[in-house]
Protein backbone atom coordinates (compact mmCIF):
# COMPACT_ATOMS: atom_id res chain seq x y z
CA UNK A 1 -117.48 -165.94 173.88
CA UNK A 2 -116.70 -168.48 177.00
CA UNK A 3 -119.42 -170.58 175.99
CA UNK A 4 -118.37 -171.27 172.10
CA UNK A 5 -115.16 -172.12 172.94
CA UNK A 6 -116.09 -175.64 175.26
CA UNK A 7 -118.63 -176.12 172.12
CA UNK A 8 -115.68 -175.99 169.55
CA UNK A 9 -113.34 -178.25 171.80
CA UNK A 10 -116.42 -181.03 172.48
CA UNK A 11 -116.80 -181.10 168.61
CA UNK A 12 -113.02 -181.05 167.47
CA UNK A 13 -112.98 -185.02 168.29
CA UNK A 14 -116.41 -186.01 167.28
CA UNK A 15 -115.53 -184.34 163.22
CA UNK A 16 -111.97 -185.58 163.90
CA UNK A 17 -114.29 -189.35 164.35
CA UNK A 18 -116.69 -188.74 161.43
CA UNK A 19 -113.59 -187.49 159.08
CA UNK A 20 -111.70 -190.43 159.46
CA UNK A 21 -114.79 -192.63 159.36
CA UNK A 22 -115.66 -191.53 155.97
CA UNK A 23 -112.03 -191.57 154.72
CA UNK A 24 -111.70 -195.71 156.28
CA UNK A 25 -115.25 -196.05 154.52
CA UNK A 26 -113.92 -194.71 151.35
CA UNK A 27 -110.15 -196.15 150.61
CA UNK A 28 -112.31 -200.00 151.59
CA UNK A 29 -114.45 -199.21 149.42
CA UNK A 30 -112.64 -198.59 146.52
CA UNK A 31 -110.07 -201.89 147.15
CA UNK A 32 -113.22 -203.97 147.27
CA UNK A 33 -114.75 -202.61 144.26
CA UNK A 34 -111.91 -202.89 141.98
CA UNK A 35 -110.57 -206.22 143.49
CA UNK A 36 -113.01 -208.17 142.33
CA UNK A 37 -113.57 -206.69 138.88
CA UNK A 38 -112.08 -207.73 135.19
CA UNK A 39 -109.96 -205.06 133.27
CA UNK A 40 -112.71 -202.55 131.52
CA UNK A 41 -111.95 -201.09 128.30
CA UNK A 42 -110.94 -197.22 128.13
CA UNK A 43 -114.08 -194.74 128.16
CA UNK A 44 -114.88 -190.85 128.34
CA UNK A 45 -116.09 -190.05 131.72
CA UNK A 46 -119.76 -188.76 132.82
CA UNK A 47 -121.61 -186.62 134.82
CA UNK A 48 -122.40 -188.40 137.81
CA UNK A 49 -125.76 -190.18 137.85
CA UNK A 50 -126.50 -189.04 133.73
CA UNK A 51 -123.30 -190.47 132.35
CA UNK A 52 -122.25 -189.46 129.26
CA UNK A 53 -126.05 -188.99 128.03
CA UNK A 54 -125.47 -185.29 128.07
CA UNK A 55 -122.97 -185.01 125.64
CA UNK A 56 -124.64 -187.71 122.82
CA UNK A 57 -126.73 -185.08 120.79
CA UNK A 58 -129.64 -185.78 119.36
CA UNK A 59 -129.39 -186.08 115.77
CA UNK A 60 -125.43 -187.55 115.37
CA UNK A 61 -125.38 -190.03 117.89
CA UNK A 62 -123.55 -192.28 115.62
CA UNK A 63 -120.95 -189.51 114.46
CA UNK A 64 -120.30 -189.39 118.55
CA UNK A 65 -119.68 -192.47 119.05
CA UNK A 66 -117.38 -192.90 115.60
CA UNK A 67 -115.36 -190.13 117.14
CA UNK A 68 -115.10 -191.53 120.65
CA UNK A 69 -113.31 -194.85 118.73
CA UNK A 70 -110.78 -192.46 117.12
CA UNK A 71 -109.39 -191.22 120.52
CA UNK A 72 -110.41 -194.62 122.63
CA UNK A 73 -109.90 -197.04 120.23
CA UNK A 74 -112.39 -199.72 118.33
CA UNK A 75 -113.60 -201.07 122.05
CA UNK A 76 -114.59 -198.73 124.85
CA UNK A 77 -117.03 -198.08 127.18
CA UNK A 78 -119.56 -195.11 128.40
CA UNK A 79 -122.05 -194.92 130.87
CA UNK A 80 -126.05 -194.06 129.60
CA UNK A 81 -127.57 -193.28 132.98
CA UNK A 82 -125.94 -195.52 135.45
CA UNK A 83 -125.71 -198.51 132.95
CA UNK A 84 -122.28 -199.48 131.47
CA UNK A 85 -122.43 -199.83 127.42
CA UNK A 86 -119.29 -201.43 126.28
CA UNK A 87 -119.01 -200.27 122.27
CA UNK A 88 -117.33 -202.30 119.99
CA UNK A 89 -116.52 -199.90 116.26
CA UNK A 90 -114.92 -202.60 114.28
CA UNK A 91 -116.43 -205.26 111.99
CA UNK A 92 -113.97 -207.80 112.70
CA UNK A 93 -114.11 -207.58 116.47
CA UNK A 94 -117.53 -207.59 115.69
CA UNK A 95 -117.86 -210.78 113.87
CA UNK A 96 -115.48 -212.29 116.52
CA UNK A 97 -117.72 -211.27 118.95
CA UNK A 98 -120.84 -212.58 117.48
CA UNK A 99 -119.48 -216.31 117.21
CA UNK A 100 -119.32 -216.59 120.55
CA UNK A 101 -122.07 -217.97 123.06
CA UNK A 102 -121.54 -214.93 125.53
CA UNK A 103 -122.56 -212.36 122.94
CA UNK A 104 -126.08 -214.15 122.29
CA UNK A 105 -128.37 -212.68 124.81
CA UNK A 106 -129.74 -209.53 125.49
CA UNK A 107 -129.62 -207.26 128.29
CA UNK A 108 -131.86 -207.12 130.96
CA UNK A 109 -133.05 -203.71 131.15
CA UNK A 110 -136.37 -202.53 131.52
CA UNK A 111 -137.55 -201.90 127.66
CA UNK A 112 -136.21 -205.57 126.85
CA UNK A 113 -138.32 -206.16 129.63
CA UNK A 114 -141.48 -204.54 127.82
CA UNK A 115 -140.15 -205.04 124.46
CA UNK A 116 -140.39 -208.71 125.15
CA UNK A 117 -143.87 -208.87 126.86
CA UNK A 118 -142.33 -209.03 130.82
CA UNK A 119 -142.64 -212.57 130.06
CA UNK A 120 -146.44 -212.97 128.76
């Protein structure tokens, strides 16, 4: 009994250190991630790490995604894996988008990558 006590007072400041630490790390972390980024659009939120790839199905992906518009609106985003998709369910946003030079590419993910030949 004598000998846990001096154990529990010699750790008391080093988890008081490491609790703090991880609390500074965290609240910096945060400001400097969302300084720095543009407003997103409105999405359903994910399981860490899968995103919302869980809760697609399989057969109606498209009836999923029509239904996410209703309550999100005609732009919003979700998260396949740890890539951002930003959706956009309405023709004339659609069109909009499509004039302009920022829409023209493709992303670079790894089956453009073999889809396109990894540049042979």
């Amino acid at each position: 009994m004598h000998t846990l006590v001096p154990t529990l007072v010699a750790t008391l400041p080093t988890v008081r250190l490491c609790l703090i630490f991880i609390i500074v790390f965290l609240i910096v972390r945060l400001s400097i991630k969302r300084s720095h980024l543009l407003p997103l659009p409105p999405g359903p939120f994910g399981v860490p790490v899968l995103g919302f790839l869980p809760f697609l199905g399989q057969n109606y992906f498209h009836i999923t995604l029509t239904d996410l518009s209703k309550r999100f609106g005609p732009i919003y985003q979700i998260f396949l894996g740890n890539k951002r998709i930003v959706v956009i369910n309405d023709t004339n946003i659609i069109r909009e988008a499509f004039r302009l030079q920022v829409f023209s590419g493709r992303p670079d993910t790894e089956l453009t990558k073999i889809l396109q030949g990894y540049g042979m």
